[in-house]
Each structure stands twice: as structure tokens, then as C-alpha cells.
PDB file of N, CA and C in Angstrom:
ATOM      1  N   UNK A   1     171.360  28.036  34.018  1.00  0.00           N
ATOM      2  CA  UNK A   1     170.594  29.228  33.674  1.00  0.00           C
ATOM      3  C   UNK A   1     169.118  28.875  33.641  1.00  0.00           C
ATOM      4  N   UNK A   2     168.304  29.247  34.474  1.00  0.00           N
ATOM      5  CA  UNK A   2     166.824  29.738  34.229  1.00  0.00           C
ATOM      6  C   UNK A   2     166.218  29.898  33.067  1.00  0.00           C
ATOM      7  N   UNK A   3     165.060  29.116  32.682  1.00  0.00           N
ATOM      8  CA  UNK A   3     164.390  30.233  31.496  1.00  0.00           C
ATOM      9  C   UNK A   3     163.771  31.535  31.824  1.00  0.00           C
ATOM     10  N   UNK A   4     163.446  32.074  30.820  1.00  0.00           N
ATOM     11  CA  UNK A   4     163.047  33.350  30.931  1.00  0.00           C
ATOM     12  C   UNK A   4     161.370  33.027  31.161  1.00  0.00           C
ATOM     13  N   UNK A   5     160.709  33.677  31.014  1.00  0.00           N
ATOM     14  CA  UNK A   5     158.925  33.763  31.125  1.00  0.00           C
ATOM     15  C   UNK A   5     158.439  33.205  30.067  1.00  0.00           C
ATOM     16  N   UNK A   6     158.843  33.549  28.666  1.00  0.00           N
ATOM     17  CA  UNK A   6     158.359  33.003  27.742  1.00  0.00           C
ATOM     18  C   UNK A   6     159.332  31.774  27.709  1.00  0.00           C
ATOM     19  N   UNK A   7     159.850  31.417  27.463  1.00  0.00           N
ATOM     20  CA  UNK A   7     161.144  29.967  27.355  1.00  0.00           C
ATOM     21  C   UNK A   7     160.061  28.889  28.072  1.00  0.00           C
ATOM     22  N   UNK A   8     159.464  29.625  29.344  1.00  0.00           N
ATOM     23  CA  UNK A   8     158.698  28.686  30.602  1.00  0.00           C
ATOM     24  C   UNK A   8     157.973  28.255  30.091  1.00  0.00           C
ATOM     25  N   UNK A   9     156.858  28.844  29.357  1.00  0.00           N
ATOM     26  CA  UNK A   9     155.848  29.002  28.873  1.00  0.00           C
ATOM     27  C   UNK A   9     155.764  27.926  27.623  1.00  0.00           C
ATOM     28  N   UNK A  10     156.784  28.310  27.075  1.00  0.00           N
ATOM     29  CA  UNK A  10     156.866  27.030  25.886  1.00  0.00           C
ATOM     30  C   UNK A  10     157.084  26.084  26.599  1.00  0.00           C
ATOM     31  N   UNK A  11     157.932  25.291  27.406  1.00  0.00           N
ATOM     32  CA  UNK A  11     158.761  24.449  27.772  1.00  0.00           C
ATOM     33  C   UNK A  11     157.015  23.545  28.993  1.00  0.00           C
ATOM     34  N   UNK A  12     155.976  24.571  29.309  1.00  0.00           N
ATOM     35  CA  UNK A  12     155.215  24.230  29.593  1.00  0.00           C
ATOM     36  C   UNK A  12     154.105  23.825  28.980  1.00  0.00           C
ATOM     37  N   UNK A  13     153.857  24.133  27.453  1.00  0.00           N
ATOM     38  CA  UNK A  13     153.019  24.042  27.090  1.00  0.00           C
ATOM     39  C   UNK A  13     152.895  22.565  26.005  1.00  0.00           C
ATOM     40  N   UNK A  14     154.770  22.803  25.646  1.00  0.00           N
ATOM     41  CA  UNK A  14     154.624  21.728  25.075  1.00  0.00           C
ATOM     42  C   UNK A  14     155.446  20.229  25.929  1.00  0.00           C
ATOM     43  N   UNK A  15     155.408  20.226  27.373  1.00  0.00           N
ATOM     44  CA  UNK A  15     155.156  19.487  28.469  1.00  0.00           C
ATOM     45  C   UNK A  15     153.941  18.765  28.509  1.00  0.00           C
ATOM     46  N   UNK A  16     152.825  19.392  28.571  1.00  0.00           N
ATOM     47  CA  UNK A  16     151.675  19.503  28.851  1.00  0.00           C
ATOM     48  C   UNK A  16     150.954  18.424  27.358  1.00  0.00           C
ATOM     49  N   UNK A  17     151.694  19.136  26.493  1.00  0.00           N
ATOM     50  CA  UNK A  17     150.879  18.958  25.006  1.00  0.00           C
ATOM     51  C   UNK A  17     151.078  17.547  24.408  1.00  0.00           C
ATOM     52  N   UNK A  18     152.764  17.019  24.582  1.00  0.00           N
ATOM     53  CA  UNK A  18     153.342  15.575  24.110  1.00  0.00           C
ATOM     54  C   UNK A  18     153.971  15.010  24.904  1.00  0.00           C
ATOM     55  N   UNK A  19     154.162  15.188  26.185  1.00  0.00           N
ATOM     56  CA  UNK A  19     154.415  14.458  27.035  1.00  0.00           C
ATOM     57  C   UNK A  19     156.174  13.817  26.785  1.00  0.00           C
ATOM     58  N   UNK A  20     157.054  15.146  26.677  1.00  0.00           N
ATOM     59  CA  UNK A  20     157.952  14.701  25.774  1.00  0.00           C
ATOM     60  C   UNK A  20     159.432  14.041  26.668  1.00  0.00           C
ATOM     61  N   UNK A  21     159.994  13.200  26.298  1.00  0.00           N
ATOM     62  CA  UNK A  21     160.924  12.305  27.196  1.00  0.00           C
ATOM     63  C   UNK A  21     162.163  12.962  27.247  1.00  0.00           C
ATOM     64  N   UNK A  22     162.443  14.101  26.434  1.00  0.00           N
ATOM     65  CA  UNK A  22     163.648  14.773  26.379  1.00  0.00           C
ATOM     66  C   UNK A  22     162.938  16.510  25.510  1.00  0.00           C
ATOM     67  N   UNK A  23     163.082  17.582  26.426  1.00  0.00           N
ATOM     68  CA  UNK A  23     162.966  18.866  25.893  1.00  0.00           C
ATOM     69  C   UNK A  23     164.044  19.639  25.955  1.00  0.00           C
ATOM     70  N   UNK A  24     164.352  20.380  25.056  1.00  0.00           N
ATOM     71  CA  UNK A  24     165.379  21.585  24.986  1.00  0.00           C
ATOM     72  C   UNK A  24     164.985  22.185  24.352  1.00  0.00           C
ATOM     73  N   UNK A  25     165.035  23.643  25.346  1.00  0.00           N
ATOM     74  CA  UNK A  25     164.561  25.192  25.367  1.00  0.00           C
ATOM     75  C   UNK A  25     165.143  26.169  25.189  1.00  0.00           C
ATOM     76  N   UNK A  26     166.044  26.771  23.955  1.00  0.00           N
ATOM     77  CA  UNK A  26     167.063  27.580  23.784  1.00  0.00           C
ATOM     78  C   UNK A  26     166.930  28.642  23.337  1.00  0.00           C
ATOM     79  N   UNK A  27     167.262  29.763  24.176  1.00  0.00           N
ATOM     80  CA  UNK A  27     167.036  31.022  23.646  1.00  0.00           C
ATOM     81  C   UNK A  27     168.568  31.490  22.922  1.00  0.00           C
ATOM     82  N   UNK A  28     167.948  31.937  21.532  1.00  0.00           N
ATOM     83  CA  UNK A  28     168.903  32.342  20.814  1.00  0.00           C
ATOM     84  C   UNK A  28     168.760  33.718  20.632  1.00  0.00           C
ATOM     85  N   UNK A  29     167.870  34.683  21.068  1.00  0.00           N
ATOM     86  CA  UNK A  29     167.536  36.002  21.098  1.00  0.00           C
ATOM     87  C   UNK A  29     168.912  36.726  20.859  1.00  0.00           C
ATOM     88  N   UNK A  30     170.043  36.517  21.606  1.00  0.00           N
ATOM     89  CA  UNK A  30     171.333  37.331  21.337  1.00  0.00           C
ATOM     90  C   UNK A  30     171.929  37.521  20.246  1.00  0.00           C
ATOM     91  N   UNK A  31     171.787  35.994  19.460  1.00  0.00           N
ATOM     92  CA  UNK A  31     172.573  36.345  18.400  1.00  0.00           C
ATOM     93  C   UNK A  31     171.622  37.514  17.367  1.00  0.00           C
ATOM     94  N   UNK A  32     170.548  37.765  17.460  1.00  0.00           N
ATOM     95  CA  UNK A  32     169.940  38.341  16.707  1.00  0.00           C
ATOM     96  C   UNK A  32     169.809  39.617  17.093  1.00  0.00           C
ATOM     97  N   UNK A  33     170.809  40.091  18.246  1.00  0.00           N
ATOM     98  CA  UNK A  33     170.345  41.514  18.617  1.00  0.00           C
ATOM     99  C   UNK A  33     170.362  43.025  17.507  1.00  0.00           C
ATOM    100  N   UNK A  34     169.698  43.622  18.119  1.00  0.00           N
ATOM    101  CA  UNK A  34     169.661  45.301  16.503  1.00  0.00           C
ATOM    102  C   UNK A  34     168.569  44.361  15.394  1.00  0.00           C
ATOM    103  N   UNK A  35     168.492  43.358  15.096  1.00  0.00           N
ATOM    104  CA  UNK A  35     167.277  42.666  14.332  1.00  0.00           C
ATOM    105  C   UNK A  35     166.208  43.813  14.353  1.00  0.00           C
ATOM    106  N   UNK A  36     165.227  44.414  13.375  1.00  0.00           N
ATOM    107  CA  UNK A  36     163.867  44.822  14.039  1.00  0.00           C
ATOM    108  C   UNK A  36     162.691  43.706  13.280  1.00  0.00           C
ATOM    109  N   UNK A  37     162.194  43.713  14.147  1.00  0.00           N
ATOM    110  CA  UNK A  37     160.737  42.487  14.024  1.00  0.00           C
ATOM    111  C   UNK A  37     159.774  43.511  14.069  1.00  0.00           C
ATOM    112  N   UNK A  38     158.419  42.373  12.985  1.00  0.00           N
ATOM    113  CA  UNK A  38     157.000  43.111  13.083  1.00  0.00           C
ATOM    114  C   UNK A  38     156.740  43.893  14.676  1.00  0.00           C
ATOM    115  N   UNK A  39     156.286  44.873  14.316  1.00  0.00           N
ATOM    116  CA  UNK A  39     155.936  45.576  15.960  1.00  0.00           C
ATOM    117  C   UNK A  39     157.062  46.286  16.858  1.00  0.00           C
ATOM    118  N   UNK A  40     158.108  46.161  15.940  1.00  0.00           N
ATOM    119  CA  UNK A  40     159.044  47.130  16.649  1.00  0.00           C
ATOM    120  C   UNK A  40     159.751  46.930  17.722  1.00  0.00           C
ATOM    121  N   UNK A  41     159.974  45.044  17.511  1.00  0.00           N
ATOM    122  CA  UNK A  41     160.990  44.412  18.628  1.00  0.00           C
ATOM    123  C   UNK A  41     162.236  44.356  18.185  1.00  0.00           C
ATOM    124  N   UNK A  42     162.832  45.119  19.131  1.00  0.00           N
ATOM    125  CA  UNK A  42     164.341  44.969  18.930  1.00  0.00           C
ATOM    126  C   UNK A  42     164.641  43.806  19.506  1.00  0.00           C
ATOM    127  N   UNK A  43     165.750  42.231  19.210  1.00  0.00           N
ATOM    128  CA  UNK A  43     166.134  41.419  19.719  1.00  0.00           C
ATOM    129  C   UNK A  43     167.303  41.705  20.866  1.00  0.00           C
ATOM    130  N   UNK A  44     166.952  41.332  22.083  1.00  0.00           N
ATOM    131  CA  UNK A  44     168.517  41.759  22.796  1.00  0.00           C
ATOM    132  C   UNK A  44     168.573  40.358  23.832  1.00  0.00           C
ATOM    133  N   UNK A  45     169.543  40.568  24.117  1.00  0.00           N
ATOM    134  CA  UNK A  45     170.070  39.025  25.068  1.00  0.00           C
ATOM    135  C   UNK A  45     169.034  39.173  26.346  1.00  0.00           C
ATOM    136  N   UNK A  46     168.139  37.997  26.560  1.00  0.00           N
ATOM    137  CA  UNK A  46     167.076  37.504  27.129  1.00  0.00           C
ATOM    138  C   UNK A  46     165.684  38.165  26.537  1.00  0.00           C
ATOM    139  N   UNK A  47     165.474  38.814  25.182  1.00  0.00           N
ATOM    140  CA  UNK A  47     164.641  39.079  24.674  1.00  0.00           C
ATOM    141  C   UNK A  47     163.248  38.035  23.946  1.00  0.00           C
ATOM    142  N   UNK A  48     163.831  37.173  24.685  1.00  0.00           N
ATOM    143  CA  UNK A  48     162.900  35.799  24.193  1.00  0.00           C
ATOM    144  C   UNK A  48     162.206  35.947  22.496  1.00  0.00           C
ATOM    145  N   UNK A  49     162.904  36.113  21.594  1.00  0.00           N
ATOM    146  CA  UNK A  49     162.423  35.945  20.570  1.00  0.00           C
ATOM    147  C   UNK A  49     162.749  34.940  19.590  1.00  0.00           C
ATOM    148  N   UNK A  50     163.820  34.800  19.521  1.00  0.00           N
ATOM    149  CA  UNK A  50     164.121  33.831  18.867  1.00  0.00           C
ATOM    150  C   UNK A  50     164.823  32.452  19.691  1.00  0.00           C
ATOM    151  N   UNK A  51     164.175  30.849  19.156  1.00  0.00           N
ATOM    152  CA  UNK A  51     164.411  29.838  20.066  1.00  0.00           C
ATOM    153  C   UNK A  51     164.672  28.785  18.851  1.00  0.00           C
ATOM    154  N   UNK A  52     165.616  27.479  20.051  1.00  0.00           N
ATOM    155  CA  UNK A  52     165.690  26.118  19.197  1.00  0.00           C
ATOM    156  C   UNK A  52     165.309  25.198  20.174  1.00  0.00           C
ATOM    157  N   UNK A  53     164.223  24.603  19.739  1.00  0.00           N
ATOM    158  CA  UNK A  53     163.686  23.625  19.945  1.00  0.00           C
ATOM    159  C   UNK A  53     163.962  22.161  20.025  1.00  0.00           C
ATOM    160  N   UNK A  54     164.493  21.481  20.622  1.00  0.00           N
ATOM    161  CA  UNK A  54     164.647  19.867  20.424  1.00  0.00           C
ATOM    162  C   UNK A  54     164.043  19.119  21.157  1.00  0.00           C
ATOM    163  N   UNK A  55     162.857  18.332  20.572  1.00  0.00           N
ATOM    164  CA  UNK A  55     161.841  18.010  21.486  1.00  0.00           C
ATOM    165  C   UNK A  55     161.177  16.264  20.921  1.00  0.00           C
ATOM    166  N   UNK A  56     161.716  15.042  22.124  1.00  0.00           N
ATOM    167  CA  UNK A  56     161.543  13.710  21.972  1.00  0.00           C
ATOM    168  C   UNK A  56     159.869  13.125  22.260  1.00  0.00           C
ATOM    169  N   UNK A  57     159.010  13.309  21.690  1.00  0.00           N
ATOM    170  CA  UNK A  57     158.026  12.478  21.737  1.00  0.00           C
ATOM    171  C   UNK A  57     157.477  11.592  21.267  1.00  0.00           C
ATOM    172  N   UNK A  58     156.959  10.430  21.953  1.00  0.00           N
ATOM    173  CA  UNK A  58     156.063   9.012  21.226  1.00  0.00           C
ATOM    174  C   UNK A  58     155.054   9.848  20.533  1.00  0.00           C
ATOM    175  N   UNK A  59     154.779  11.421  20.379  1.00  0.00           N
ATOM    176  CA  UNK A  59     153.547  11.541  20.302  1.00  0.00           C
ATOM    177  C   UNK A  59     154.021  11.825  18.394  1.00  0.00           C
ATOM    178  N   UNK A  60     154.893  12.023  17.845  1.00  0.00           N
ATOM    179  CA  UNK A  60     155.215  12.305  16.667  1.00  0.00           C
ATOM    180  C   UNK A  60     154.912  10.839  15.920  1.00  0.00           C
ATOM    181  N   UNK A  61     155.376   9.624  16.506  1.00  0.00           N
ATOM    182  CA  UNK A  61     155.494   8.257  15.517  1.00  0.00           C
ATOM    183  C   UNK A  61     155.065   8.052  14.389  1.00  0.00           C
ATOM    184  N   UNK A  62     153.508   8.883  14.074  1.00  0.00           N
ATOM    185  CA  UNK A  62     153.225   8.568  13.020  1.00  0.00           C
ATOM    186  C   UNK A  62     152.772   9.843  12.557  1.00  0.00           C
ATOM    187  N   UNK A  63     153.458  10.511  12.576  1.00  0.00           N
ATOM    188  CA  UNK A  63     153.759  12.021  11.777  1.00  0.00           C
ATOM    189  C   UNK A  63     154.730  11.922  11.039  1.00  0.00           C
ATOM    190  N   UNK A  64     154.871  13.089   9.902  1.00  0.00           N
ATOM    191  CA  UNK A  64     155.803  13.241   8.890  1.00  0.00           C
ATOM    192  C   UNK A  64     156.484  14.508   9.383  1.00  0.00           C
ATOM    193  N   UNK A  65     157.725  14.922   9.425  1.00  0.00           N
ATOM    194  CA  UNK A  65     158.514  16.326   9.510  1.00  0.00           C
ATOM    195  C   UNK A  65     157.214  17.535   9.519  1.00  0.00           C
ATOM    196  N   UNK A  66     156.723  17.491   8.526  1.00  0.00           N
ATOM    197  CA  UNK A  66     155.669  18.720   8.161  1.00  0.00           C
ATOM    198  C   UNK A  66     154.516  18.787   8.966  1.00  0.00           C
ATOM    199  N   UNK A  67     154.498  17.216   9.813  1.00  0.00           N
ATOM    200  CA  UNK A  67     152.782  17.269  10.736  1.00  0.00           C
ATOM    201  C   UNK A  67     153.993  17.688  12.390  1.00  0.00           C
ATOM    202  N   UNK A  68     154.782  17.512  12.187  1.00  0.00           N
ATOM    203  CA  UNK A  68     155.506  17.171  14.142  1.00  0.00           C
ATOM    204  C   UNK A  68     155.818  19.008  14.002  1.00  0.00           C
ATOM    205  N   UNK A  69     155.999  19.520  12.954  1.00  0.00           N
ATOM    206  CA  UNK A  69     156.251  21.234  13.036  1.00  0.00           C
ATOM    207  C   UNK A  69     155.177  22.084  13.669  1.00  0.00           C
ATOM    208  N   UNK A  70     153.763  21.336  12.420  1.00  0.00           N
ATOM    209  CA  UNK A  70     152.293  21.830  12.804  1.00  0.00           C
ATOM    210  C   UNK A  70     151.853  21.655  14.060  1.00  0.00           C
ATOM    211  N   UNK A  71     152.047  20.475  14.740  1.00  0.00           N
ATOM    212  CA  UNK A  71     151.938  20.244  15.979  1.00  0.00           C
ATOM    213  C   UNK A  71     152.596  21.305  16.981  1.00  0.00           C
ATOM    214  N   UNK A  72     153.535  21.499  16.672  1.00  0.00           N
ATOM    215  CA  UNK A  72     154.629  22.209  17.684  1.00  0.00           C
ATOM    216  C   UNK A  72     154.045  24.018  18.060  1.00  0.00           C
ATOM    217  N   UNK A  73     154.484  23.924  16.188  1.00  0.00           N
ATOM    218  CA  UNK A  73     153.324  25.391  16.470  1.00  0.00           C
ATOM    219  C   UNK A  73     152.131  25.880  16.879  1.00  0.00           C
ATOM    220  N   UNK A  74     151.204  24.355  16.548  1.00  0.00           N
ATOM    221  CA  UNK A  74     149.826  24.640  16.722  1.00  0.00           C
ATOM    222  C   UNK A  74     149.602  24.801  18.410  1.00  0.00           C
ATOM    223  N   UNK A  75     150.323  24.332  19.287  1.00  0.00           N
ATOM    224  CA  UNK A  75     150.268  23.884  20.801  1.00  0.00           C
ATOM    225  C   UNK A  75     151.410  25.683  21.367  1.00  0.00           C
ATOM    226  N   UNK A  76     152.162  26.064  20.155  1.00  0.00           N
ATOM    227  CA  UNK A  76     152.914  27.587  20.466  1.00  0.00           C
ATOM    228  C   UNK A  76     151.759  28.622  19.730  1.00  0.00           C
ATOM    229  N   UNK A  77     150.829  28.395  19.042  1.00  0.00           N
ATOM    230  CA  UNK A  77     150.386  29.689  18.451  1.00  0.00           C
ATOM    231  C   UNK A  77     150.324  30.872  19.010  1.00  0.00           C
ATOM    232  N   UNK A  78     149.883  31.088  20.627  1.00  0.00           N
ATOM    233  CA  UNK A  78     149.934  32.632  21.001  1.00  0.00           C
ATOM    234  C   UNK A  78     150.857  33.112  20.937  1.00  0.00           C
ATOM    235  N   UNK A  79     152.823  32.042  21.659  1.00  0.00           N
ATOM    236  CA  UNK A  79     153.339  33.019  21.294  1.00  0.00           C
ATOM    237  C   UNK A  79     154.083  33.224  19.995  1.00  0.00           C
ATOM    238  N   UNK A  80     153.491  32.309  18.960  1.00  0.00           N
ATOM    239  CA  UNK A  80     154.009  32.649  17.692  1.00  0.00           C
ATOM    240  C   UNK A  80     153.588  33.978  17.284  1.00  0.00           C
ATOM    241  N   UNK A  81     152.095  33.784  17.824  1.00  0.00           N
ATOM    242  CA  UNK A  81     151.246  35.777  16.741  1.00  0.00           C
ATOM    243  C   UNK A  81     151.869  36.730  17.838  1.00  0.00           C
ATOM    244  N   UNK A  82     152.295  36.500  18.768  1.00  0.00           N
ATOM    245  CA  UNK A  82     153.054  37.637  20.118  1.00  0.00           C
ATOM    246  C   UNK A  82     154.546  37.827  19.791  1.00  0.00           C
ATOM    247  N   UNK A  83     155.059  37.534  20.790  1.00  0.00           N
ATOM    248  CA  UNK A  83     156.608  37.886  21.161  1.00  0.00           C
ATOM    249  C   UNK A  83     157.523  36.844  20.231  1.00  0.00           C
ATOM    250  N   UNK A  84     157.411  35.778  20.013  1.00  0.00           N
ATOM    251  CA  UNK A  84     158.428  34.768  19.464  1.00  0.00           C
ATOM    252  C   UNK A  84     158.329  35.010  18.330  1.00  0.00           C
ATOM    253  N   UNK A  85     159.709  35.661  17.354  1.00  0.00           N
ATOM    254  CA  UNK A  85     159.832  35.770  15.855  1.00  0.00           C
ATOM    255  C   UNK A  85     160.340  34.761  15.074  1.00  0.00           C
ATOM    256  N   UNK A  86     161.439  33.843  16.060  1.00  0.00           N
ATOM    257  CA  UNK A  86     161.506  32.969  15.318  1.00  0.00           C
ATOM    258  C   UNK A  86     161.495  31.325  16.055  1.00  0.00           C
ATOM    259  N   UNK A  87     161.105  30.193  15.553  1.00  0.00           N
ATOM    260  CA  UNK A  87     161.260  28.694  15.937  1.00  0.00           C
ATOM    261  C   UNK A  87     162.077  27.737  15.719  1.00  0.00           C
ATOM    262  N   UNK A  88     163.062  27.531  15.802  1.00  0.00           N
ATOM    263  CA  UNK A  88     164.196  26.093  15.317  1.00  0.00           C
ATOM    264  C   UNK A  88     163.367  25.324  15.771  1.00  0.00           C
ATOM    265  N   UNK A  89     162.799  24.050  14.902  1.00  0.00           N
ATOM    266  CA  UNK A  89     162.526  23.146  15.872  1.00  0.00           C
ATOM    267  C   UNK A  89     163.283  21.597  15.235  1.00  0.00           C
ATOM    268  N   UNK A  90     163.319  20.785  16.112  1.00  0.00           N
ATOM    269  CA  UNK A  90     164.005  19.156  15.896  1.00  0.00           C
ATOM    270  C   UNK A  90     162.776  18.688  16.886  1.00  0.00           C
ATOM    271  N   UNK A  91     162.403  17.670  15.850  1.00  0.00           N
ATOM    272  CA  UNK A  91     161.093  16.971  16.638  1.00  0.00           C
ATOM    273  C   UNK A  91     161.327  15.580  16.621  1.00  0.00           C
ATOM    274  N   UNK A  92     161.630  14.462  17.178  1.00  0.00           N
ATOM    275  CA  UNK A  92     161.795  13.118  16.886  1.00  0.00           C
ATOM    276  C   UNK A  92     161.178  12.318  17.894  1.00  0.00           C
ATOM    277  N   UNK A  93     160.750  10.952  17.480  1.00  0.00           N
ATOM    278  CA  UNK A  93     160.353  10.329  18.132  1.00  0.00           C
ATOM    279  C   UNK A  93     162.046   8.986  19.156  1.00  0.00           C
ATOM    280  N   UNK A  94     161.189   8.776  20.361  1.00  0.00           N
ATOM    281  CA  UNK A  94     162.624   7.885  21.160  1.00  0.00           C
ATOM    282  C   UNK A  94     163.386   7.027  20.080  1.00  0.00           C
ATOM    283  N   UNK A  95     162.665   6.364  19.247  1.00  0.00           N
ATOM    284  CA  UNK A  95     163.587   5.570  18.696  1.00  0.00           C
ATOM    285  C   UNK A  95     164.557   6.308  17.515  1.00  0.00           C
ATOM    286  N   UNK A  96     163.929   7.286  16.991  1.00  0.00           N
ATOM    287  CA  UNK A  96     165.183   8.205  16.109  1.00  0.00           C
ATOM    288  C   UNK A  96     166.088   9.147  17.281  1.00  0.00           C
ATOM    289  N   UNK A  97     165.512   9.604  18.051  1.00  0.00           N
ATOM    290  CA  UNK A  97     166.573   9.917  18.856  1.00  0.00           C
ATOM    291  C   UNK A  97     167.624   9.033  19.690  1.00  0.00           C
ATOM    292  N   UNK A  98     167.464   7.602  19.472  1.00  0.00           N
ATOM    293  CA  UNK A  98     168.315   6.798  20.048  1.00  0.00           C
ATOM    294  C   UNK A  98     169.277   6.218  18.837  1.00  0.00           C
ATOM    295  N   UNK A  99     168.780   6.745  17.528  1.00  0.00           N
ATOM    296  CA  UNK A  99     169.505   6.161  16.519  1.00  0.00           C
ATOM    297  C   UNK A  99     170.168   6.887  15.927  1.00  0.00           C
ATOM    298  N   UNK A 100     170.391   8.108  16.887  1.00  0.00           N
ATOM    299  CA  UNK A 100     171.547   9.268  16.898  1.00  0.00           C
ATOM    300  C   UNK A 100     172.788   9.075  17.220  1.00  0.00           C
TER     301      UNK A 100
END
């Protein structure tokens, strides 16, 4: 399956942003369909609003849980204040993801 426009968009930005060795881009928009969000978004299957994130970068190492979130968002902010209502994210660096 394809991402959608926005899915791309993330999956590009935070490409671009941490250089990350393993990304996953999941739209969970369905399960949330009939939801109403600020602005009068209804959630429906490929509604790109709600996502889970699992994303491997060296660039976290010396971040804490609370700085690798800020990061994530800070590099998503447009479409956090836009279309995306909600974020799962899992942020780890290679060596915690190898000690999975």
C-alpha cells in the first residue's frame, strides 16, 4: 500500500530531518472514523489524521523520550496545526532498537 499525501509528507520530512535507518508510517485514520476533530474533520479510512510513528535514528542518542517527541513534532509542526489530529510516536536510537 502507498502512502497517502500527507503519510509522504511526514515520511519525507522526517527523512530529510534524522536521517533515520528504519521509518514506519502508519495511518490509523480508520479506526477513528465518525471521530469529529477541531475544524470539522470527520476521520474516514485514508483520511490521514491519525498516525504511528516508529522511527530509528543516531540522531536521538543523546535525547531523553521527552526531547526525541519534541524533535519529531518540531520537524511535523505544519501538519500538526493542519490535518494530523493525532501522533503515536516510538523514537529509538540503532542500538535500542537492536536490543529489541
Amino acid at each position: 500500500m502507498s502512502d497517502g499525501p500527507i503519510a509522504a509528507l511526514i515520511r519525507e520530512k522526517l527523512t530529510t530531518g534524522l536521517s533515520p535507518v528504519a521509518l514506519e508510517v502508519v495511518d490509523d485514520s480508520w479506526k477513528h472514523a465518525g471521530h469529529h476533530h477541531e475544524g470539522g474533520i470527520d476521520a474516514q479510512d485514508g483520511g490521514e489524521t491519525h498516525f504511528q510513528l516508529r522511527i530509528v535514528s543516531e540522531h536521538f542518542a543523546d535525547q531523553n523520550r521527552v526531547q526525541r517527541h519534541r524533535t519529531v513534532n518540531g520537524l511535523l509542526k505544519a501538519e500538526l496545526a493542519a490535518s494530523v489530529h493525532a501522533l503515536s510516536i516510538i523514537a529509538l536510537t540503532p542500538a535500542e532498537a537492536n536490543a529489541i
